[in-house]
N, C-alpha and C. Protein backbone atom coordinates (compact mmCIF):
# COMPACT_ATOMS: atom_id res chain seq x y z
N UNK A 1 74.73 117.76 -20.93
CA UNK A 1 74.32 118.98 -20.25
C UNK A 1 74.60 118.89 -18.75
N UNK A 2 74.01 117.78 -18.07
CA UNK A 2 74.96 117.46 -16.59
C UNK A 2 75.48 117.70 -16.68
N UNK A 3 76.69 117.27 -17.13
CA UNK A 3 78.58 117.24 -17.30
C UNK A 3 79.05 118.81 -16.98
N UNK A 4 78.08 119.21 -18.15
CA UNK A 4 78.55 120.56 -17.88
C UNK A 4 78.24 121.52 -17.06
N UNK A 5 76.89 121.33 -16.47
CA UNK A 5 76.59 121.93 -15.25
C UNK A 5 77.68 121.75 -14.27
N UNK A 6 77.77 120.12 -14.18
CA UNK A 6 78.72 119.83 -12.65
C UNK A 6 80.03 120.66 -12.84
N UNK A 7 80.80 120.80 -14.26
CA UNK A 7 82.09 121.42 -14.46
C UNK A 7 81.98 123.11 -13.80
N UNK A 8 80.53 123.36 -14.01
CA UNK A 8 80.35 124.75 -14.03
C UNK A 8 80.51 125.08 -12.26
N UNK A 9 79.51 124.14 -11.87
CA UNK A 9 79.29 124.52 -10.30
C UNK A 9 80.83 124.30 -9.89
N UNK A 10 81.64 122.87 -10.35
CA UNK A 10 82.64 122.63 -9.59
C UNK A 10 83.69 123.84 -9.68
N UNK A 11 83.88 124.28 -10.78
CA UNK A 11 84.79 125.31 -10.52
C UNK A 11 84.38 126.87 -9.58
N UNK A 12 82.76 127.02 -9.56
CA UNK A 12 82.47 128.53 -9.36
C UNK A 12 82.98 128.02 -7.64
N UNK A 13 82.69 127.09 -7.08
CA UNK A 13 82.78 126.34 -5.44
C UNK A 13 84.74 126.40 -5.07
N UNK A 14 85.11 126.09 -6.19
CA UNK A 14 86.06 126.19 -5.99
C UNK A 14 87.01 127.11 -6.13
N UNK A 15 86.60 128.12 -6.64
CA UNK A 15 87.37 129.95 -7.33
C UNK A 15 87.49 130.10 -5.72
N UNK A 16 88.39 130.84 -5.34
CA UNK A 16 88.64 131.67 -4.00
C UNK A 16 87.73 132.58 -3.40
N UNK A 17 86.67 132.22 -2.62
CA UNK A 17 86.29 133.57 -2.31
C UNK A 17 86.68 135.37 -2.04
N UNK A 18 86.29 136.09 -1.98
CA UNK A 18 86.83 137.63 -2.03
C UNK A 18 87.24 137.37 -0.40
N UNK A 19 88.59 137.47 -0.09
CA UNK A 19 89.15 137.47 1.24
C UNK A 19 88.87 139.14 1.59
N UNK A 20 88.92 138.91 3.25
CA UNK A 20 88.88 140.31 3.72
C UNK A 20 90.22 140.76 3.90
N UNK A 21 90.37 141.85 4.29
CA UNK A 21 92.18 142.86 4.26
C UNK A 21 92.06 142.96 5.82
N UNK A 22 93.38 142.88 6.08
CA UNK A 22 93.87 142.43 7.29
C UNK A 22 94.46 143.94 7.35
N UNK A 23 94.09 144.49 8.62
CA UNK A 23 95.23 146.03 8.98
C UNK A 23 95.59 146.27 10.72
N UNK A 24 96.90 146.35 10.49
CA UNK A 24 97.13 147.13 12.23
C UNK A 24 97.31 148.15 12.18
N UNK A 25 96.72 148.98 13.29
CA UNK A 25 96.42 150.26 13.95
C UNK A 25 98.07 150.85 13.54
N UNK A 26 98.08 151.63 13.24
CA UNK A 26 99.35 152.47 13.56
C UNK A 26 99.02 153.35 14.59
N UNK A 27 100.22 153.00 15.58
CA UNK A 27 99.49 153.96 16.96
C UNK A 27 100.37 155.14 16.42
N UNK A 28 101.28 155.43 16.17
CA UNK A 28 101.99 156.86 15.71
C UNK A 28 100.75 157.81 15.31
N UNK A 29 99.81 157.02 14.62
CA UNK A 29 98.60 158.34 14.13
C UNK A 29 97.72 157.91 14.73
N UNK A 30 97.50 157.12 15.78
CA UNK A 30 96.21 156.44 16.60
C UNK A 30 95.84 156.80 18.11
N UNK A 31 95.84 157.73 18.11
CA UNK A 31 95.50 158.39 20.10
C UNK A 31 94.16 158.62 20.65
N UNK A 32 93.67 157.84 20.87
CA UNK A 32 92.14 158.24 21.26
C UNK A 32 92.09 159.93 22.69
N UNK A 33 91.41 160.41 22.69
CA UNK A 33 91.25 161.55 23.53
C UNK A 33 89.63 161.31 23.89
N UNK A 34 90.00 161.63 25.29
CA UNK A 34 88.43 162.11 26.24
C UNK A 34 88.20 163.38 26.64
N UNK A 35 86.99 163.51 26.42
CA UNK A 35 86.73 165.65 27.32
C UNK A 35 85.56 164.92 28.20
N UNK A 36 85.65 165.85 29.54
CA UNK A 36 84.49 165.40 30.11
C UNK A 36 84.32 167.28 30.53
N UNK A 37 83.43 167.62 31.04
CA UNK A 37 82.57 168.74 31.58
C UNK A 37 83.36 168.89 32.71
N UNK A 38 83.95 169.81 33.50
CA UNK A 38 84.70 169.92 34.99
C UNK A 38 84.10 170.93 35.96
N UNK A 39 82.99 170.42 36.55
CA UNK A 39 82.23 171.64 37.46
C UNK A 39 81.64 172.71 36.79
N UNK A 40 81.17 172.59 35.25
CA UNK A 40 80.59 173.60 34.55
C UNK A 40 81.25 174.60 34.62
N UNK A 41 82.49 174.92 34.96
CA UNK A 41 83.77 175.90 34.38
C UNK A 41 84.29 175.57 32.98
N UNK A 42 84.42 174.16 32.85
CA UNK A 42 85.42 174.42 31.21
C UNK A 42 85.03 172.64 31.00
N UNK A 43 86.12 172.38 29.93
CA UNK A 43 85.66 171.03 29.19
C UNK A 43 86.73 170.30 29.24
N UNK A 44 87.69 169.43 30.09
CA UNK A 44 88.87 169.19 30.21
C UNK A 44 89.21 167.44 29.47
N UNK A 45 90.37 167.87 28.53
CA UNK A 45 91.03 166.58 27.86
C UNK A 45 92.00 165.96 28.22
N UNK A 46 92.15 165.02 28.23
CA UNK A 46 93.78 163.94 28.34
C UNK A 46 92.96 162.72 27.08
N UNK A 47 94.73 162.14 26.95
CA UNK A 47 94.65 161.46 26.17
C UNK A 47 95.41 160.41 26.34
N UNK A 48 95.52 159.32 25.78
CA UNK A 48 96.05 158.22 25.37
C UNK A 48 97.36 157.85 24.81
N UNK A 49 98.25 157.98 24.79
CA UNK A 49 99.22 157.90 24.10
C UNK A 49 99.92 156.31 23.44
N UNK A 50 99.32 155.47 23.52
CA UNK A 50 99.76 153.63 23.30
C UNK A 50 98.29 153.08 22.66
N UNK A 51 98.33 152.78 21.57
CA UNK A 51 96.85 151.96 21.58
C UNK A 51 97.61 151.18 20.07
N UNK A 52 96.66 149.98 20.07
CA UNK A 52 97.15 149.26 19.22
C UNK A 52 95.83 148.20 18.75
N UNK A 53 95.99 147.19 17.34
CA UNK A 53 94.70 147.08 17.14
C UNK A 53 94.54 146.30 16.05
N UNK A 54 93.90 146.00 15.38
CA UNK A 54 93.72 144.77 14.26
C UNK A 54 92.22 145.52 13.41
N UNK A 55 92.11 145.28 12.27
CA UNK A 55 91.09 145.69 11.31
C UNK A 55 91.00 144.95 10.43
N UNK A 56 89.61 144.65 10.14
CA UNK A 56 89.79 143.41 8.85
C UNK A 56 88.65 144.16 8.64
N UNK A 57 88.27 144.43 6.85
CA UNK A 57 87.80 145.24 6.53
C UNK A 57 87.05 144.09 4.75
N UNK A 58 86.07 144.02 4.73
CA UNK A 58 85.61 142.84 3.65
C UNK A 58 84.56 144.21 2.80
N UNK A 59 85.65 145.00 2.09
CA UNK A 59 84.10 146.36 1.45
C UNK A 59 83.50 145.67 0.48
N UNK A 60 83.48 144.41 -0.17
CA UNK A 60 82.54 143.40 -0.79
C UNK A 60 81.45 143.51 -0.34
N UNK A 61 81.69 143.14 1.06
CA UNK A 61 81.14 142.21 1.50
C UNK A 61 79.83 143.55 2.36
N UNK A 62 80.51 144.24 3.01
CA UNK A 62 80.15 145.20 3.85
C UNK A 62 80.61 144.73 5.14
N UNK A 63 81.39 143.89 5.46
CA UNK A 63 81.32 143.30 6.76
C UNK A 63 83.16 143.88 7.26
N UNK A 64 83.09 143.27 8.40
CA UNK A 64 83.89 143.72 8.93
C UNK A 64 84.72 143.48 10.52
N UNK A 65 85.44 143.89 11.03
CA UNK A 65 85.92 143.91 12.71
C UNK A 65 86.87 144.62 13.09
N UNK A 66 86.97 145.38 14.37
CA UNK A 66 87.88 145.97 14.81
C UNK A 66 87.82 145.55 16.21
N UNK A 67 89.52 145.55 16.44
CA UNK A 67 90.13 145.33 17.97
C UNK A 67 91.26 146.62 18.09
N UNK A 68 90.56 147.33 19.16
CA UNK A 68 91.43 148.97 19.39
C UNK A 68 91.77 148.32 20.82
N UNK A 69 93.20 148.50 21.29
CA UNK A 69 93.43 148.19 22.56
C UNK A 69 94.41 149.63 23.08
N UNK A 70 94.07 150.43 24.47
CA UNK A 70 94.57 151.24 24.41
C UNK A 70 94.88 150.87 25.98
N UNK A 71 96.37 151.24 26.25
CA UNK A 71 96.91 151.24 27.16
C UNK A 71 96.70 152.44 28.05
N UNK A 72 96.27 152.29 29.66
CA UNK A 72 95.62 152.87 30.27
C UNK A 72 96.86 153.83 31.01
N UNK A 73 97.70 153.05 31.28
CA UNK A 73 98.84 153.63 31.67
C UNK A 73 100.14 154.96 30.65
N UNK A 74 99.32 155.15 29.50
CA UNK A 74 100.02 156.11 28.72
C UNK A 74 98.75 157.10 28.76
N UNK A 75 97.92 157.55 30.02
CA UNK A 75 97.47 158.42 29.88
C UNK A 75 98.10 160.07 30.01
N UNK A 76 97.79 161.10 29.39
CA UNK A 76 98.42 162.18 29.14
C UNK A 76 97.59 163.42 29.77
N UNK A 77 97.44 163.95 30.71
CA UNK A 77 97.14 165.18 31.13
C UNK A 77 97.23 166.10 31.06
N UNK A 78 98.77 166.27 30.91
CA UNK A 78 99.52 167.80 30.34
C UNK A 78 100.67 167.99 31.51
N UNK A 79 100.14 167.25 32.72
CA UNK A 79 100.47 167.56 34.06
C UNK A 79 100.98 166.34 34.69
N UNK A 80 102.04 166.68 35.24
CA UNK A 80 102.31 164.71 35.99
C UNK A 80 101.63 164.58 37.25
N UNK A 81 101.35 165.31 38.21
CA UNK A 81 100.73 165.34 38.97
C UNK A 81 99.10 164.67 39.14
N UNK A 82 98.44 165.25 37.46
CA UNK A 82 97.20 165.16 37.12
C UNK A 82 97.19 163.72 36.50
N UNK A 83 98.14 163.67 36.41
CA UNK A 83 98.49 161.84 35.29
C UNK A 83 98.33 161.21 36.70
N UNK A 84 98.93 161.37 38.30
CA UNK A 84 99.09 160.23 38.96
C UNK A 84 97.51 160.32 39.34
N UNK A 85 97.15 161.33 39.56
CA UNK A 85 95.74 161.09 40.18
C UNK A 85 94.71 160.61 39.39
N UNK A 86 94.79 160.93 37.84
CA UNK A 86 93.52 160.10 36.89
C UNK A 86 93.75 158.81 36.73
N UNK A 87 95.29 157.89 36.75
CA UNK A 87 96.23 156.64 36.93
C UNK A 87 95.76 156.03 37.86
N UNK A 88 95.29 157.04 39.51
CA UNK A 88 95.05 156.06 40.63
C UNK A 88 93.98 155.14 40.64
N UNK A 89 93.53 154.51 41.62
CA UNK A 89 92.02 153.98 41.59
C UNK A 89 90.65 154.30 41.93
N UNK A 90 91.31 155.57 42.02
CA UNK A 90 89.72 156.45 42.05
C UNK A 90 89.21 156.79 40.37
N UNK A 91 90.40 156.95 39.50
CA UNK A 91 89.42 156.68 38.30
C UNK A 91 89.71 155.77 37.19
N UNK A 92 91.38 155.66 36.79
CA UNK A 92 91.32 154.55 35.31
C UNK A 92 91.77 153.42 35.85
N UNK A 93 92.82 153.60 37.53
CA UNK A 93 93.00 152.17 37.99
C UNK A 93 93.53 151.32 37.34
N UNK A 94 94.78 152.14 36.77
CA UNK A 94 95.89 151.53 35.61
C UNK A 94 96.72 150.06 36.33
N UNK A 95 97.28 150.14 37.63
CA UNK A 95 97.45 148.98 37.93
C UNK A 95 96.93 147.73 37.83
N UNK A 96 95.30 147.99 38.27
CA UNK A 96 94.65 146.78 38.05
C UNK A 96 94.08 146.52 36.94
N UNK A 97 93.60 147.75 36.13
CA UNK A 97 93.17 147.37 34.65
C UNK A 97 94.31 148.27 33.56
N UNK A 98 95.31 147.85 33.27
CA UNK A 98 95.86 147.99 32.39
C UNK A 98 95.85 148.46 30.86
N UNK A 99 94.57 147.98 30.61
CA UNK A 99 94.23 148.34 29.08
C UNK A 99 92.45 148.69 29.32
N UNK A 100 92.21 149.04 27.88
CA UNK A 100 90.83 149.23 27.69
C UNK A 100 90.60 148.54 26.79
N UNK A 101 89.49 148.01 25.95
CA UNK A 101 89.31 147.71 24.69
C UNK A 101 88.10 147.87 24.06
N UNK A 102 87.91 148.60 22.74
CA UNK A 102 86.76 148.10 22.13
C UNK A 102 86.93 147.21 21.33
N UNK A 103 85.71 146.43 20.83
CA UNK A 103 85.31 145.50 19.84
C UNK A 103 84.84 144.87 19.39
N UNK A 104 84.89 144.82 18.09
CA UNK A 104 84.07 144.98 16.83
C UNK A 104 83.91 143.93 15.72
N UNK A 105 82.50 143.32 15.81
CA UNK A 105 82.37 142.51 14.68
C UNK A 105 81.37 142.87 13.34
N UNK A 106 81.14 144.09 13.48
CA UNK A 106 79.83 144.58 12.76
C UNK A 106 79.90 146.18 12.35
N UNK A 107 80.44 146.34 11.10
CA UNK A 107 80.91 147.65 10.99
C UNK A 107 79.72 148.36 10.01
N UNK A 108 79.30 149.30 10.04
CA UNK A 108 77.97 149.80 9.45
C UNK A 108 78.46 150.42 8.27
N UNK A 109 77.99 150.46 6.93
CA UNK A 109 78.68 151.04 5.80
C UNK A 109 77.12 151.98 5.57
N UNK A 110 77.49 152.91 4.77
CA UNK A 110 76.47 154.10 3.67
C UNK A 110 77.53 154.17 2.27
N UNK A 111 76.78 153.52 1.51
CA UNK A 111 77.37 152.83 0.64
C UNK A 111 78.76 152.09 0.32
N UNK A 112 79.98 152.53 -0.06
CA UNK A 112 81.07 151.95 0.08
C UNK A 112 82.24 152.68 1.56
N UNK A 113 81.31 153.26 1.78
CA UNK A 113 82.01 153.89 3.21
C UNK A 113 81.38 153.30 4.60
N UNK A 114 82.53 153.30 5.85
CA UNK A 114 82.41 152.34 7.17
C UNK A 114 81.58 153.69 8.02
N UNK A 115 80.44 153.85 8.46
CA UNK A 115 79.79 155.22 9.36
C UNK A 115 79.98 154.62 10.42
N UNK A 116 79.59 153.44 10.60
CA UNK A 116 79.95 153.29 12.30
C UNK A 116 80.41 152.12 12.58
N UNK A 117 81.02 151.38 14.07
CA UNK A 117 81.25 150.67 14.60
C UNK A 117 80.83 150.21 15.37
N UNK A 118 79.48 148.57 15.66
CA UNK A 118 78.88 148.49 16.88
C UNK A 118 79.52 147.67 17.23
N UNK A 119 79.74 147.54 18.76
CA UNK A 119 80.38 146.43 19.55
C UNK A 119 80.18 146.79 21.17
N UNK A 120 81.72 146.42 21.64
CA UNK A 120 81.77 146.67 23.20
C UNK A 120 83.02 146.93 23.53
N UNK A 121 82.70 147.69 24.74
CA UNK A 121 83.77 148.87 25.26
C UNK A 121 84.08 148.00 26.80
N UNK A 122 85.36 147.85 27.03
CA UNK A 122 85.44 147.25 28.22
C UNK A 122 86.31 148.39 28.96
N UNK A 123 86.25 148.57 29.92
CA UNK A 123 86.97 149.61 30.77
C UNK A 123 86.61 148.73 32.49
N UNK A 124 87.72 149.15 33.36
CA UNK A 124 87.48 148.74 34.78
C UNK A 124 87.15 147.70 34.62
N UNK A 125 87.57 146.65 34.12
CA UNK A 125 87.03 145.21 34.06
C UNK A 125 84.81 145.24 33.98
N UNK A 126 84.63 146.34 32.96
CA UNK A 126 82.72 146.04 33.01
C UNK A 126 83.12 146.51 31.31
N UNK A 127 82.40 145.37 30.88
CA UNK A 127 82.12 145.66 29.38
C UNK A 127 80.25 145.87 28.95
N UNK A 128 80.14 146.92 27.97
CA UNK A 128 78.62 147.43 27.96
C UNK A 128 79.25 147.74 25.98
N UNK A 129 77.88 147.55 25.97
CA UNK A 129 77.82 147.74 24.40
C UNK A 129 77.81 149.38 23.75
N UNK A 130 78.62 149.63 22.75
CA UNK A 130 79.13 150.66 22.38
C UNK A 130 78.86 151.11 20.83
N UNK A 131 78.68 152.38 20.24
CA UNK A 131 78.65 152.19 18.68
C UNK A 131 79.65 153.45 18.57
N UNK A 132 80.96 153.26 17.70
CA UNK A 132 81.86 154.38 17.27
C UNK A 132 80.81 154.95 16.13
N UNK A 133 80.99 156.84 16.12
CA UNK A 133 80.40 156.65 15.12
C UNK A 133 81.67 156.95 13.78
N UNK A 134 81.57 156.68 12.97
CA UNK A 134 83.30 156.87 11.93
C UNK A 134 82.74 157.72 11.03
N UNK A 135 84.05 158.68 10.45
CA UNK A 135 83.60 160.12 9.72
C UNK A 135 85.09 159.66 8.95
N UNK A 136 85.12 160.73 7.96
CA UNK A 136 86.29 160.81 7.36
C UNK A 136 87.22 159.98 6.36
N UNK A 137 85.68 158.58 6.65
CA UNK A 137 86.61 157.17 6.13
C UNK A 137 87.15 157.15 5.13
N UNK A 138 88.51 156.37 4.72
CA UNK A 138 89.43 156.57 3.64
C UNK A 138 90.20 155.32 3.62
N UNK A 139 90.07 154.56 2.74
CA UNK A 139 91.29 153.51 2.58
C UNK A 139 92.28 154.32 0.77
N UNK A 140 93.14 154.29 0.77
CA UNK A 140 93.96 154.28 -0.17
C UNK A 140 95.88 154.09 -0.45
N UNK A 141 96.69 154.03 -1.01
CA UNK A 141 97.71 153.48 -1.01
C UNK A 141 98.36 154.89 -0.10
N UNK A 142 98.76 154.35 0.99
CA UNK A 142 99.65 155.16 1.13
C UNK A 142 101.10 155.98 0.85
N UNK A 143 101.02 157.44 0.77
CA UNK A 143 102.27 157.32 0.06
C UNK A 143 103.69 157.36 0.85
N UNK A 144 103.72 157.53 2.28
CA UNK A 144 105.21 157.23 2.79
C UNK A 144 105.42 155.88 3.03
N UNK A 145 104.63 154.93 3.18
CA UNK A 145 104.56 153.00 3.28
C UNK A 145 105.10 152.47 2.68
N UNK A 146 104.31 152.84 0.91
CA UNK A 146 103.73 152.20 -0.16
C UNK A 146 102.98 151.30 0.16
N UNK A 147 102.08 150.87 0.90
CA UNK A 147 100.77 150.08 1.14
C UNK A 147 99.64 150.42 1.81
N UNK A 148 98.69 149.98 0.78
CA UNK A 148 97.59 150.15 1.06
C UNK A 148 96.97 150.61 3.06
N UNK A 149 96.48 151.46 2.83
CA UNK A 149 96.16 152.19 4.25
C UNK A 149 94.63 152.69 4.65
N UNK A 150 93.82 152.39 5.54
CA UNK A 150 92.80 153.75 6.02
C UNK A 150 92.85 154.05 6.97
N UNK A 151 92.16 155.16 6.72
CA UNK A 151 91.86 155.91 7.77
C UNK A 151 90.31 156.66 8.34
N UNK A 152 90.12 157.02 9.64
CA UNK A 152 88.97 157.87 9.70
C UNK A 152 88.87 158.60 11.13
N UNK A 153 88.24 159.18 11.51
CA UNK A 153 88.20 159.55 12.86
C UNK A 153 86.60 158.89 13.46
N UNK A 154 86.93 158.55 14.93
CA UNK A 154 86.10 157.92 15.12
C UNK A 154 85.47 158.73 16.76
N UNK A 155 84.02 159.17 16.90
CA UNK A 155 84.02 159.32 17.96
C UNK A 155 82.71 158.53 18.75
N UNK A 156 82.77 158.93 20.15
CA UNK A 156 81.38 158.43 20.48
C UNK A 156 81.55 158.97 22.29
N UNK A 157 79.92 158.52 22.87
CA UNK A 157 79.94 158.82 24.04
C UNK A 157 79.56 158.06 25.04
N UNK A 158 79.69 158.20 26.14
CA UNK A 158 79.18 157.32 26.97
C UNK A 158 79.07 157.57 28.45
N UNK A 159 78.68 156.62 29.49
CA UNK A 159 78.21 157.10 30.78
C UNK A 159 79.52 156.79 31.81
N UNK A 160 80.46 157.28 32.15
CA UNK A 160 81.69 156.17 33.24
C UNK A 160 80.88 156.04 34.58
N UNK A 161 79.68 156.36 34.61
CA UNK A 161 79.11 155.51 35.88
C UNK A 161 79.21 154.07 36.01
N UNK A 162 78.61 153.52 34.47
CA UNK A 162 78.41 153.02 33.99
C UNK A 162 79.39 151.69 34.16
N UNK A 163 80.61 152.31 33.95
CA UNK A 163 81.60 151.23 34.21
C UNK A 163 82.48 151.29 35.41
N UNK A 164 81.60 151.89 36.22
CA UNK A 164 82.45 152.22 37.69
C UNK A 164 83.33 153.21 38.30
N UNK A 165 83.60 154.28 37.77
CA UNK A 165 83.90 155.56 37.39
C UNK A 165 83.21 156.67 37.67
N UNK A 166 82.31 156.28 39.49
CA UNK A 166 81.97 157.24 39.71
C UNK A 166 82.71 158.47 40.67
N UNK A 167 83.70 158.56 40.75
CA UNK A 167 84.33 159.89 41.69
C UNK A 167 83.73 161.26 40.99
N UNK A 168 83.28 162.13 42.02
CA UNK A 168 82.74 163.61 41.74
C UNK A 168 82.21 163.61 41.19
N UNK A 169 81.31 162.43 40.44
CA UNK A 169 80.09 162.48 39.65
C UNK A 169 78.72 163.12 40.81
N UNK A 170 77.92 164.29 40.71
CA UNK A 170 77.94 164.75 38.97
C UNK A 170 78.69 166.16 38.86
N UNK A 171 79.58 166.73 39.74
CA UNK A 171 80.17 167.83 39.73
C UNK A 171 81.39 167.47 38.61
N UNK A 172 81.98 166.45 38.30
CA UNK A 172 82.55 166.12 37.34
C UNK A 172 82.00 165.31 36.45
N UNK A 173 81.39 165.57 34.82
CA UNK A 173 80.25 165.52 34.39
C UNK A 173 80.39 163.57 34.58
N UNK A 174 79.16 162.86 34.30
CA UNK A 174 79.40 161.97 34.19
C UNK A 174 79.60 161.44 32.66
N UNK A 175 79.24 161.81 31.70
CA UNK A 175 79.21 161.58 30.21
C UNK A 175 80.68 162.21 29.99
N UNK A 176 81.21 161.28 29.18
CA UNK A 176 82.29 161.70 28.33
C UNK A 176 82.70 161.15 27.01
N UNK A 177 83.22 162.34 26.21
CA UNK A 177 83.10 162.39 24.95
C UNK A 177 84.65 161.83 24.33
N UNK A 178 84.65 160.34 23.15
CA UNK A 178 85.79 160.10 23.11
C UNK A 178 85.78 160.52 21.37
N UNK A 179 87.08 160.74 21.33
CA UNK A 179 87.14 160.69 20.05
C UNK A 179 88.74 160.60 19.54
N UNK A 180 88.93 160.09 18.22
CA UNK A 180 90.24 159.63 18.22
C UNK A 180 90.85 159.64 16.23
N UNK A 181 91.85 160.10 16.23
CA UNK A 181 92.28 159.73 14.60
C UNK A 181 92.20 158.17 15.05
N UNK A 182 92.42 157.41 13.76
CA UNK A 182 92.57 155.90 13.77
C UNK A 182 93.48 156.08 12.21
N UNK A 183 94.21 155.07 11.78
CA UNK A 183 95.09 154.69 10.71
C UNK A 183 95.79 153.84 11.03
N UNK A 184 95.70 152.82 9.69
CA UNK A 184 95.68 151.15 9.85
C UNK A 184 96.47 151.17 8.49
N UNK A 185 97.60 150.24 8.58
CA UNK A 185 98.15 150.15 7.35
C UNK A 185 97.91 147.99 7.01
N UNK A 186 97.79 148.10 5.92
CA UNK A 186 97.47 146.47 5.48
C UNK A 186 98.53 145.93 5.56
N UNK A 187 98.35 144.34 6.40
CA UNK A 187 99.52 143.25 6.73
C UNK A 187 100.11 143.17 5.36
């Protein structure tokens, strides 16, 4: 009866655990966008155009991580003019901080679906703790790939005082609202 216990344990120790799925961001469908409030006239957006990123996704398990890196210097206004002045160092200070990043070791599920993302948001060289909240979530085979893919939209908010980002605050609101498609295709 030993014998066979030990045969039993030795193999269950040794079966492979359930690995997690490895995914990069496809930035083609990945643009994060900001609105902030502009003097209580209107609600003004630019966006992101470069972001890139890693997802490991364990739905066993419930666990999880995300690394979104978005390049500060593909910001989009509409306007080139409006691109050099949000670029300068009065607000994203693309020369000296180059990228942004969130990230993520702790992804929140409601049942087999990801609702949110807690981690940290680094901007202007100050990182503060952040929660995406995720809607829409979807992993399934994609069909222009053929591999496995998800997706969701992810938004959330926060203070840019906060991370040093105070010009025309509060005539230019200080809270701003991000939100972004995300789609990750598996290594």
């Amino acid at each position: 009866m030993n014998k066979l216990l030990a045969i039993l344990l030795a193999s269950l120790l040794a079966a492979p655990a359930c690995a997690a799925d490895n995914y990069t961001i496809d930035s083609r469908h990945t643009w994060p966008v900001f609105e902030v409030n502009h003097m209580g006239f209107s609600t003004q957006r630019g966006r992101f155009n470069k972001s890139s990123g890693k997802i490991t996704l364990d739905s066993a398990a419930k666990k999880g991580s995300v690394e979104l890196v978005i390049e500060t210097a593909s910001l989009d206004m509409g306007l080139d003019k409006w691109d050099e002045h949000m670029k300068s160092d009065e607000f994203f200070n693309v020369a000296q901080f180059p990228t942004m990043r969130f990230t993520s070791d702790r992804l929140v599920f409601d049942g087999d679906k990801v609702v949110a993302a807690e981690g940290s948001f680094t901007l202007l060289g100050v990182t503060k703790p952040l929660t995406l909240t995720v809607s829409n979530f979807r992993c399934a085979p994609h069909p222009m790939v053929k591999k496995p893919a998800c997706g969701a939209d992810i938004t959330a908010t926060l203070k840019r005082s906060e991370f040093g980002m105070t010009k025309y605050v509060p005539g230019v609101s200080d809270e701003v609202r991000i939100s972004a498609p995300v789609e990750a295709i598996k290594d």
